[in-house]
N, C-alpha and C. Protein backbone atom coordinates (compact mmCIF):
# COMPACT_ATOMS: atom_id res chain seq x y z
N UNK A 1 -79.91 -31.21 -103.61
CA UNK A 1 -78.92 -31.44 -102.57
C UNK A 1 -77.53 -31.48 -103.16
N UNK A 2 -76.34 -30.90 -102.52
CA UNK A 2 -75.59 -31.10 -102.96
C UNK A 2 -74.83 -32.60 -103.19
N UNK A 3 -73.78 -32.12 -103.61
CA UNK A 3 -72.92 -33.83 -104.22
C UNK A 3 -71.57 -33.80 -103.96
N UNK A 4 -70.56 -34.45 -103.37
CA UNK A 4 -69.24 -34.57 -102.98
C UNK A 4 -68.66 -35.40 -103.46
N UNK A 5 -67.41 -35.54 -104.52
CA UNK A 5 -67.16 -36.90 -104.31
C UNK A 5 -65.26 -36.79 -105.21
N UNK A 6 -64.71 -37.62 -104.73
CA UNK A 6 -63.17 -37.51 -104.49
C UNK A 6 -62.54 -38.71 -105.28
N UNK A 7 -61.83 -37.18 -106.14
CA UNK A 7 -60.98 -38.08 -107.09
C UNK A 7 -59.46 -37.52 -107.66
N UNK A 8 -58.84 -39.17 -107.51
CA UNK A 8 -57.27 -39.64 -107.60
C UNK A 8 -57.12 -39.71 -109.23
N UNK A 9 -56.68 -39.34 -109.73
CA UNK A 9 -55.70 -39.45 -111.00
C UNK A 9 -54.90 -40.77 -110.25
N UNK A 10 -55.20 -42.48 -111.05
CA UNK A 10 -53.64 -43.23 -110.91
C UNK A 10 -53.19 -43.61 -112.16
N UNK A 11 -53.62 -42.73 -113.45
CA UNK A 11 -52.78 -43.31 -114.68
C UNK A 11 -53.59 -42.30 -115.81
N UNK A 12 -52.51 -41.79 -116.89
CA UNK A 12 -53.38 -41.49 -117.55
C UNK A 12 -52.76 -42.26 -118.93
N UNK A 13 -53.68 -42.64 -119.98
CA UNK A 13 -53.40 -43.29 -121.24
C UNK A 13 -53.47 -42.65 -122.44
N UNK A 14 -53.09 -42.35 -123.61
CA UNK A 14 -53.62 -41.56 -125.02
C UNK A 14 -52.86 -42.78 -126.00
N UNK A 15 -53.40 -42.87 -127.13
CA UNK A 15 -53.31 -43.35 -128.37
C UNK A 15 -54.07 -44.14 -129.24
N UNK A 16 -53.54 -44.60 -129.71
CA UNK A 16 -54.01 -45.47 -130.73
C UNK A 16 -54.47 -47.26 -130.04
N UNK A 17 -55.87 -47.15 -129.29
CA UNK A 17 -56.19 -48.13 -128.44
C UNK A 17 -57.03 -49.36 -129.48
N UNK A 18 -57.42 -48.55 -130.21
CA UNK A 18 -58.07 -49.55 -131.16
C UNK A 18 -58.52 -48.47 -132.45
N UNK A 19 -58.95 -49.44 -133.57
CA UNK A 19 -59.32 -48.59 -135.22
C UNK A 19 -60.09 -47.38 -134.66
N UNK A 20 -59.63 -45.93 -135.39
CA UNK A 20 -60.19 -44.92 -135.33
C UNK A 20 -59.84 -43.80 -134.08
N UNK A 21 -59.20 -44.44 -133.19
CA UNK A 21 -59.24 -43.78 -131.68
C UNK A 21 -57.95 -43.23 -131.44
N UNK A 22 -57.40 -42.58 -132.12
CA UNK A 22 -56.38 -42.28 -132.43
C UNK A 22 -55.39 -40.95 -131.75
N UNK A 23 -56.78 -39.94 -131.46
CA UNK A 23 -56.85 -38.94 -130.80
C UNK A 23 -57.21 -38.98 -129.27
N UNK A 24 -57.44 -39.72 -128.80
CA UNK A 24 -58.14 -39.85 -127.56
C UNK A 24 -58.09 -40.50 -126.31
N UNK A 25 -57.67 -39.64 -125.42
CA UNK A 25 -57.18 -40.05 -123.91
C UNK A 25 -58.06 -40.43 -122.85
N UNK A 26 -57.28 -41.36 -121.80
CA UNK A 26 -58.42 -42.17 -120.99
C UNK A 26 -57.26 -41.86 -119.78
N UNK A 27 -58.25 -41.54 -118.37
CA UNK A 27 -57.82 -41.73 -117.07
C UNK A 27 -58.23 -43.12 -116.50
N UNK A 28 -57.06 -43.55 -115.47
CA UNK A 28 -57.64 -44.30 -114.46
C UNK A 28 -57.83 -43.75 -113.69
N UNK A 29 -59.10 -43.47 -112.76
CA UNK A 29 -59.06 -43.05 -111.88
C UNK A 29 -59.25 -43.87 -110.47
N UNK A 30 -59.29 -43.26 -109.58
CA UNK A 30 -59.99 -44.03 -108.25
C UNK A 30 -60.62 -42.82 -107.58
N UNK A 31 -61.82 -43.35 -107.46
CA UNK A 31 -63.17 -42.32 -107.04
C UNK A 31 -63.94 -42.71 -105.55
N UNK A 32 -64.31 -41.70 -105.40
CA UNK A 32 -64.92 -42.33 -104.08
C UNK A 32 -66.19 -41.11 -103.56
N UNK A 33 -67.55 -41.37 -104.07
CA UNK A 33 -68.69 -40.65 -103.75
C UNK A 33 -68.68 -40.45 -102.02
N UNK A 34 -68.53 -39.24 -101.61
CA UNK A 34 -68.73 -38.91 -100.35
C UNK A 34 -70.11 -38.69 -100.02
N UNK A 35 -70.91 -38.07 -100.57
CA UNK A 35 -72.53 -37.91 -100.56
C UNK A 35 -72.97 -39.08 -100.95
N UNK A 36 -72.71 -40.06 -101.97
CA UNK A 36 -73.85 -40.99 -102.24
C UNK A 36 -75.04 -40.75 -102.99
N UNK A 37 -75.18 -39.83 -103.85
CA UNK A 37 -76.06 -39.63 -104.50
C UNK A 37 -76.27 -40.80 -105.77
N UNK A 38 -77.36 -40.80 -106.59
CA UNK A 38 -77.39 -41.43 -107.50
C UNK A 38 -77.11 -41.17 -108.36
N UNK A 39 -76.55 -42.12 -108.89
CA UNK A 39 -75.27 -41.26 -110.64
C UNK A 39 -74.39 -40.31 -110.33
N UNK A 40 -73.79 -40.18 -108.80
CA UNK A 40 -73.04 -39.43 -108.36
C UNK A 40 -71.73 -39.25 -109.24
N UNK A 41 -71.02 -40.24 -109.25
CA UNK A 41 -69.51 -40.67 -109.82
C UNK A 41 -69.89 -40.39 -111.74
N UNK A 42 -70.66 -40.55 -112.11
CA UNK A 42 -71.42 -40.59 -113.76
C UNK A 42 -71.29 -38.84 -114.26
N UNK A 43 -72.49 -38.33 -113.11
CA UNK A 43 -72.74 -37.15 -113.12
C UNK A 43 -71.42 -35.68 -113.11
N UNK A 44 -70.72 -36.11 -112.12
CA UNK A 44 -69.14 -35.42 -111.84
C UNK A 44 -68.59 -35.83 -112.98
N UNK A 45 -68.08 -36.79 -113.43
CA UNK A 45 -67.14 -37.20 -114.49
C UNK A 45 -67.71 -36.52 -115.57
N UNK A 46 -68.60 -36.34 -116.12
CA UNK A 46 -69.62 -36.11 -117.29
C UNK A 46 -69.43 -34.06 -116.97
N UNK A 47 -69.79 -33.27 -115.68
CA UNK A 47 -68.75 -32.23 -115.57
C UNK A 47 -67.82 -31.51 -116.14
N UNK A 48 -67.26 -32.73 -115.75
CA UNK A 48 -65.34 -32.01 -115.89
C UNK A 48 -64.63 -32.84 -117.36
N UNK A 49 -66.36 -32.93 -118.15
CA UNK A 49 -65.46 -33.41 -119.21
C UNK A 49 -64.54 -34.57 -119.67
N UNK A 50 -64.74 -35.42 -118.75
CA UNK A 50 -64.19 -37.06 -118.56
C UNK A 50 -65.89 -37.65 -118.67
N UNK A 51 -66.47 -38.21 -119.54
CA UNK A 51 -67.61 -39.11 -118.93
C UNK A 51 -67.45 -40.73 -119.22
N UNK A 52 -67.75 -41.54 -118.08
CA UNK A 52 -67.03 -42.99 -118.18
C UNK A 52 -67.30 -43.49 -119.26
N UNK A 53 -66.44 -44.25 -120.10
CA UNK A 53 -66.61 -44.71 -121.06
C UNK A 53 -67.66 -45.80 -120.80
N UNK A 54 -68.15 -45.31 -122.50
CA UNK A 54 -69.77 -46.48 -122.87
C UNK A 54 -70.94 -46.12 -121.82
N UNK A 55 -71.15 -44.71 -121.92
CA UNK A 55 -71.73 -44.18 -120.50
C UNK A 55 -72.92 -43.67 -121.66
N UNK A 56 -74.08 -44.25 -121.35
CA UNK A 56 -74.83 -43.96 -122.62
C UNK A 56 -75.60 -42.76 -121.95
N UNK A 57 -75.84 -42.49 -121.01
CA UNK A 57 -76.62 -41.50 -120.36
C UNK A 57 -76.17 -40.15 -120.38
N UNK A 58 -74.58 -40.25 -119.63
CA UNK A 58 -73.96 -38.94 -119.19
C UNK A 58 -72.55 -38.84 -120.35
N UNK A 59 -72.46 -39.91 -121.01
CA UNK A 59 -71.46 -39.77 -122.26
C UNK A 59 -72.03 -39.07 -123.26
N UNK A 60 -70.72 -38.56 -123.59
CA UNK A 60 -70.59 -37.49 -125.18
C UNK A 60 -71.12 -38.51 -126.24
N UNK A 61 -70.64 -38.37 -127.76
CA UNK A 61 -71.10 -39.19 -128.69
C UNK A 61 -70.09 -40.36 -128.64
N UNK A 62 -71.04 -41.14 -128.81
CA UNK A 62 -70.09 -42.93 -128.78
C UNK A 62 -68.65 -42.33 -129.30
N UNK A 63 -67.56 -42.91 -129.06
CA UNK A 63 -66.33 -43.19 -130.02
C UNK A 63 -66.50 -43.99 -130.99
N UNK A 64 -66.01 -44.15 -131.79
CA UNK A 64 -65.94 -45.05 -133.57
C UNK A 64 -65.19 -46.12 -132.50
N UNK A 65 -66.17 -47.48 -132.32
CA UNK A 65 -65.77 -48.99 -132.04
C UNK A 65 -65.59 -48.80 -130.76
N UNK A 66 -65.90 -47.66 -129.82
CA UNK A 66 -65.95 -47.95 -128.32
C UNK A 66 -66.66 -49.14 -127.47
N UNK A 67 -67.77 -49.08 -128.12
CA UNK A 67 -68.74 -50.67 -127.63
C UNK A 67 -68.67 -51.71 -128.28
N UNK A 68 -67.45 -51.95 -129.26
CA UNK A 68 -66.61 -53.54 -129.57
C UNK A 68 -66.24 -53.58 -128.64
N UNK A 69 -65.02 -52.94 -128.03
CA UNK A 69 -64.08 -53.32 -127.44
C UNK A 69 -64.24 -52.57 -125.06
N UNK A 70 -65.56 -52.03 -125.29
CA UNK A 70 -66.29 -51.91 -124.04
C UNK A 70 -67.15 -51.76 -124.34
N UNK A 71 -67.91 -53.09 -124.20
CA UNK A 71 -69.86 -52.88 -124.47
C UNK A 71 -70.74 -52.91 -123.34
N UNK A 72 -69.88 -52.35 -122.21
CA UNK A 72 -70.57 -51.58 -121.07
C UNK A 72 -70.19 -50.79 -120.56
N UNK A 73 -70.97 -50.22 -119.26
CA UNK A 73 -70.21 -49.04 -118.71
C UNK A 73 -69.22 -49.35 -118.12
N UNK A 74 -68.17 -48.45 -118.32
CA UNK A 74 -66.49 -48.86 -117.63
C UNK A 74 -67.11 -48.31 -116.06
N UNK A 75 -67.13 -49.11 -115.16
CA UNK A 75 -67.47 -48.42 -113.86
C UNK A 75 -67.64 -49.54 -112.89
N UNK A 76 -66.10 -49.83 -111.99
CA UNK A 76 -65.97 -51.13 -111.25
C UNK A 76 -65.73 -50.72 -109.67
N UNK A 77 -66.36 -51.29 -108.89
CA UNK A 77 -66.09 -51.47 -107.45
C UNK A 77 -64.80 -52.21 -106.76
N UNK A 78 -64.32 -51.84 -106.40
CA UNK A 78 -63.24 -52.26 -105.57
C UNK A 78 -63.27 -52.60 -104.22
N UNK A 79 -64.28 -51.87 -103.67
CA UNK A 79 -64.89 -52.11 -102.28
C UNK A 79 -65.82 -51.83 -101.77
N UNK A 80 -66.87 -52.54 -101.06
CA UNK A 80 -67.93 -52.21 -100.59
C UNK A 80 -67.79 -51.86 -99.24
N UNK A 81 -68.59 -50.85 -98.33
CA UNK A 81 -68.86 -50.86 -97.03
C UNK A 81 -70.58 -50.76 -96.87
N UNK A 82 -70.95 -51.68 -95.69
CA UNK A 82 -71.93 -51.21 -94.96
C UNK A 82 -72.03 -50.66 -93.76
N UNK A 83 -73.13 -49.85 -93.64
CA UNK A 83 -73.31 -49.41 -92.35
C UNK A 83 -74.66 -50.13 -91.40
């Protein structure tokens, strides 16, 4: 089935965030799965070459000290709806 899901660029970051990471840029984004699939938001990001940080599934190879300083998946709710 297909998958939809909509995303805002609200910041983008590069540098030297912690030892070793020197090269390497991070978006904020704000996302919003229109389909609802599972691992929807994981799956897209992982795509286009962004995969959420500490994303052990759909992430590239760890970063050097990524899970010191995020020893989970970066991936927060802001709002819930039910139907």
């Amino acid at each position: 089935r297909k998958a939809c899901t909509s995303l805002l660029v609200k910041a983008c970051y590069s540098g030297d965030f912690t030892k070793g990471m020197q090269n390497e840029s991070f978006m904020f984004l704000e996302v919003q799965p229109v389909t609802g699939r599972t691992h929807q938001i994981r799956v897209h990001l992982a795509s286009l070459g962004r995969p959420l940080v500490s994303d052990p599934l759909y992430g590239s190879q760890p970063m050097l000290g990524e899970h010191k300083w995020c020893p989970r998946l970066f991936l927060h709710c802001s709002r819930i709806t039910l139907r």
